[in-house]
PDB file of N, CA and C in Angstrom:
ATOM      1  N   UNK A   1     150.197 188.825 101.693  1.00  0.00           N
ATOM      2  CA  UNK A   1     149.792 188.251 102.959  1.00  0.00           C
ATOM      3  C   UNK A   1     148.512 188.848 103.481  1.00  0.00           C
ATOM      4  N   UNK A   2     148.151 190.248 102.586  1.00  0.00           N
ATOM      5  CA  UNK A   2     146.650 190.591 103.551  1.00  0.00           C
ATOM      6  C   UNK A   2     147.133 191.949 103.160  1.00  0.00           C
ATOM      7  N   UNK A   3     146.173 192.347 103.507  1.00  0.00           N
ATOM      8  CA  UNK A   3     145.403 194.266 102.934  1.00  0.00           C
ATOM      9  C   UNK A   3     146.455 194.944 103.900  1.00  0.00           C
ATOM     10  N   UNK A   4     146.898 195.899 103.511  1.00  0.00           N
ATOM     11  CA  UNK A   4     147.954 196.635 103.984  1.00  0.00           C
ATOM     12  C   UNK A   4     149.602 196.498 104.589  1.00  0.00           C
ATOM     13  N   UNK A   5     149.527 195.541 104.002  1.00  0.00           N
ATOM     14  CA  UNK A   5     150.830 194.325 104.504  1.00  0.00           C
ATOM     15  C   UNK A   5     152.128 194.838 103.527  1.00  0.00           C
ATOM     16  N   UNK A   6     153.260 195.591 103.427  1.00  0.00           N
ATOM     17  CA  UNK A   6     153.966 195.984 102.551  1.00  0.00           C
ATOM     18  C   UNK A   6     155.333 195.115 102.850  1.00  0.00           C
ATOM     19  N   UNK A   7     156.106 195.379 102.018  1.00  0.00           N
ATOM     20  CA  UNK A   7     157.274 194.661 101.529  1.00  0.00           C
ATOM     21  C   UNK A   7     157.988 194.659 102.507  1.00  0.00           C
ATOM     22  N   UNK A   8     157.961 196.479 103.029  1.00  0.00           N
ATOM     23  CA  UNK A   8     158.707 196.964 104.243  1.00  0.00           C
ATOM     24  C   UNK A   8     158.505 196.028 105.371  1.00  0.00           C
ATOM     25  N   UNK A   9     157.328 195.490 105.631  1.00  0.00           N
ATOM     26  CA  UNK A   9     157.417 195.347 106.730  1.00  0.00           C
ATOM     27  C   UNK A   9     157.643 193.888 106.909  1.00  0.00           C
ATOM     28  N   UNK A  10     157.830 193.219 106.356  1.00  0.00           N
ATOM     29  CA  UNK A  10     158.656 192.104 106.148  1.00  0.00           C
ATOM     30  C   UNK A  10     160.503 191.826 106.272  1.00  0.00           C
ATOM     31  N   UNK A  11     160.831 191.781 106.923  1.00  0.00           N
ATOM     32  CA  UNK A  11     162.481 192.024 107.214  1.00  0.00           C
ATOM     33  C   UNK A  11     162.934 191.113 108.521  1.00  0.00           C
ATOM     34  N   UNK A  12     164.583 191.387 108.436  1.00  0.00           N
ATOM     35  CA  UNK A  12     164.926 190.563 109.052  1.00  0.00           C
ATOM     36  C   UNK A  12     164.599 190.483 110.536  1.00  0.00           C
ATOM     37  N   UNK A  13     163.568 192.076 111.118  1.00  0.00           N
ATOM     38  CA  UNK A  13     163.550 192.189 112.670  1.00  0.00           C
ATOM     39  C   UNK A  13     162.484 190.956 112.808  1.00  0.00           C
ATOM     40  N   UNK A  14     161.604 191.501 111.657  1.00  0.00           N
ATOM     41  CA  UNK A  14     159.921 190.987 112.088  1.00  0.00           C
ATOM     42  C   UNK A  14     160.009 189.390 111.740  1.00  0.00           C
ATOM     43  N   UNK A  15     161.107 188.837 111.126  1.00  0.00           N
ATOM     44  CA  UNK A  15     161.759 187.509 111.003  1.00  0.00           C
ATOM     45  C   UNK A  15     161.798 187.114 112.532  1.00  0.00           C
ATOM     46  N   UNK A  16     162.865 187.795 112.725  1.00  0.00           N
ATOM     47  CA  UNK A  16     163.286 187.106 114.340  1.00  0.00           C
ATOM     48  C   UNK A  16     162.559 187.411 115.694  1.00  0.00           C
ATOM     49  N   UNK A  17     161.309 188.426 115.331  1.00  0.00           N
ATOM     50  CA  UNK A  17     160.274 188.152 116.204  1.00  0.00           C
ATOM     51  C   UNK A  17     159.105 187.141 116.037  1.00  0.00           C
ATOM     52  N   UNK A  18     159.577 186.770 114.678  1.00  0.00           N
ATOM     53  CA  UNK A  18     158.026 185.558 114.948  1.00  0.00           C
ATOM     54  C   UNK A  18     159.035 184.126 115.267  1.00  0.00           C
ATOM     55  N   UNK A  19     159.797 184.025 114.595  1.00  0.00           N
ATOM     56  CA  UNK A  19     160.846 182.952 115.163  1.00  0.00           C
ATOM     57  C   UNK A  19     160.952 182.850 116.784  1.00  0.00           C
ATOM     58  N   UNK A  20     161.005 183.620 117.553  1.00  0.00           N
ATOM     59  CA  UNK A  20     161.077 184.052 119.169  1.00  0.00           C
ATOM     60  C   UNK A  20     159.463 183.584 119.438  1.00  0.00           C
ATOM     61  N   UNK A  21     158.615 184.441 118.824  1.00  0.00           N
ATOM     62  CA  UNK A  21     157.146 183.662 119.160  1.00  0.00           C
ATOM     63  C   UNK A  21     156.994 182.240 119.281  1.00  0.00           C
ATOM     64  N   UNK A  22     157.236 181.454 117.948  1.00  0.00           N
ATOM     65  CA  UNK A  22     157.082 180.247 118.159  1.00  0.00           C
ATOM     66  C   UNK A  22     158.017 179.903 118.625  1.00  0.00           C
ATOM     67  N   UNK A  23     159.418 180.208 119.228  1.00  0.00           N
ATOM     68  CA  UNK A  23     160.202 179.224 120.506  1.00  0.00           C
ATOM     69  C   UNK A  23     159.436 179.234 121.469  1.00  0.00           C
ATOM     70  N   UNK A  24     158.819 180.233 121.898  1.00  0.00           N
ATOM     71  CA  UNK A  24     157.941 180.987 123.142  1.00  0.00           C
ATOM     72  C   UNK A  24     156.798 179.211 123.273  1.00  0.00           C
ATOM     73  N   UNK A  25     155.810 179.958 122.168  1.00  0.00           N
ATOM     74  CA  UNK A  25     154.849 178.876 121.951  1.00  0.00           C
ATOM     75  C   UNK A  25     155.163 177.213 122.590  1.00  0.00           C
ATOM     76  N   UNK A  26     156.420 176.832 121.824  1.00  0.00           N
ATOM     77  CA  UNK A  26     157.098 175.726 121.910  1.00  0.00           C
ATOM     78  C   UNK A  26     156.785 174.969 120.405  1.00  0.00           C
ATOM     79  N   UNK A  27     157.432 174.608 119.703  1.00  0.00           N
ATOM     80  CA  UNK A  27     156.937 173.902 118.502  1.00  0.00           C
ATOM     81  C   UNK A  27     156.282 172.884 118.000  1.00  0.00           C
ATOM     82  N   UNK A  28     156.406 171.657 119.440  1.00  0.00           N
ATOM     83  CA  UNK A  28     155.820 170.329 119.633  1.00  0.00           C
ATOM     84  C   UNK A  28     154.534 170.856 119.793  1.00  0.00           C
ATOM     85  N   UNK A  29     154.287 172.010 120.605  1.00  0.00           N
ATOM     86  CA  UNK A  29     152.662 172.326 120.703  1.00  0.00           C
ATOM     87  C   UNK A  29     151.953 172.816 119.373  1.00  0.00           C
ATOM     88  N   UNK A  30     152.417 173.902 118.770  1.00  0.00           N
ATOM     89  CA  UNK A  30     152.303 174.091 117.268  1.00  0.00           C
ATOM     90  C   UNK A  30     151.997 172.828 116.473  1.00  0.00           C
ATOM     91  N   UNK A  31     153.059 172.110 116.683  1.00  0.00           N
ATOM     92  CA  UNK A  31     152.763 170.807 115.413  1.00  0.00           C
ATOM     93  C   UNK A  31     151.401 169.920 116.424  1.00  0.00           C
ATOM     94  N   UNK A  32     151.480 170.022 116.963  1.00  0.00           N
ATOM     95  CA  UNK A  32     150.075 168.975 117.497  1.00  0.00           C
ATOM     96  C   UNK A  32     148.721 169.866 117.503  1.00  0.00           C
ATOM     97  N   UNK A  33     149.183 170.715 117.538  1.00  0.00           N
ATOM     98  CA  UNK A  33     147.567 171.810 116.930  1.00  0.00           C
ATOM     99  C   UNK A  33     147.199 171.516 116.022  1.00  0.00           C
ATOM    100  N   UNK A  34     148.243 171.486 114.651  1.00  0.00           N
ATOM    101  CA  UNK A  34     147.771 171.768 113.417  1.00  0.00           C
ATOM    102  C   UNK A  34     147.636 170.044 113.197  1.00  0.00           C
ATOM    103  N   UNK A  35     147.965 168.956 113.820  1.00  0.00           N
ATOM    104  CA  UNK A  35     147.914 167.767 113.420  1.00  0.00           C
ATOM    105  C   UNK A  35     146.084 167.322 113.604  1.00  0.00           C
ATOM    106  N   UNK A  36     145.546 168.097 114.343  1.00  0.00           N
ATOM    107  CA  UNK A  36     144.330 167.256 115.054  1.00  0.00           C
ATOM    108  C   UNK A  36     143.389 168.413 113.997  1.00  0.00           C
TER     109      UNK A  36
END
């Protein structure tokens, strides 16, 4: 994923903090970002 990025730090916390981000975000907004 990128220069200094280890295995470790990939897990189930840092899972369910980016999952929480994009609820945050909202997902309809996400998908219409990446649509345009």
């Amino acid at each position: 994923l990128g220069p200094g990025v280890q295995a470790s730090d990939l897990n189930d916390d840092a899972l369910a903090r980016a999952l929480d981000t994009l609820y945050k975000i909202g997902l309809q907004d996400i998908y219409l970002f990446m649509a345009n």
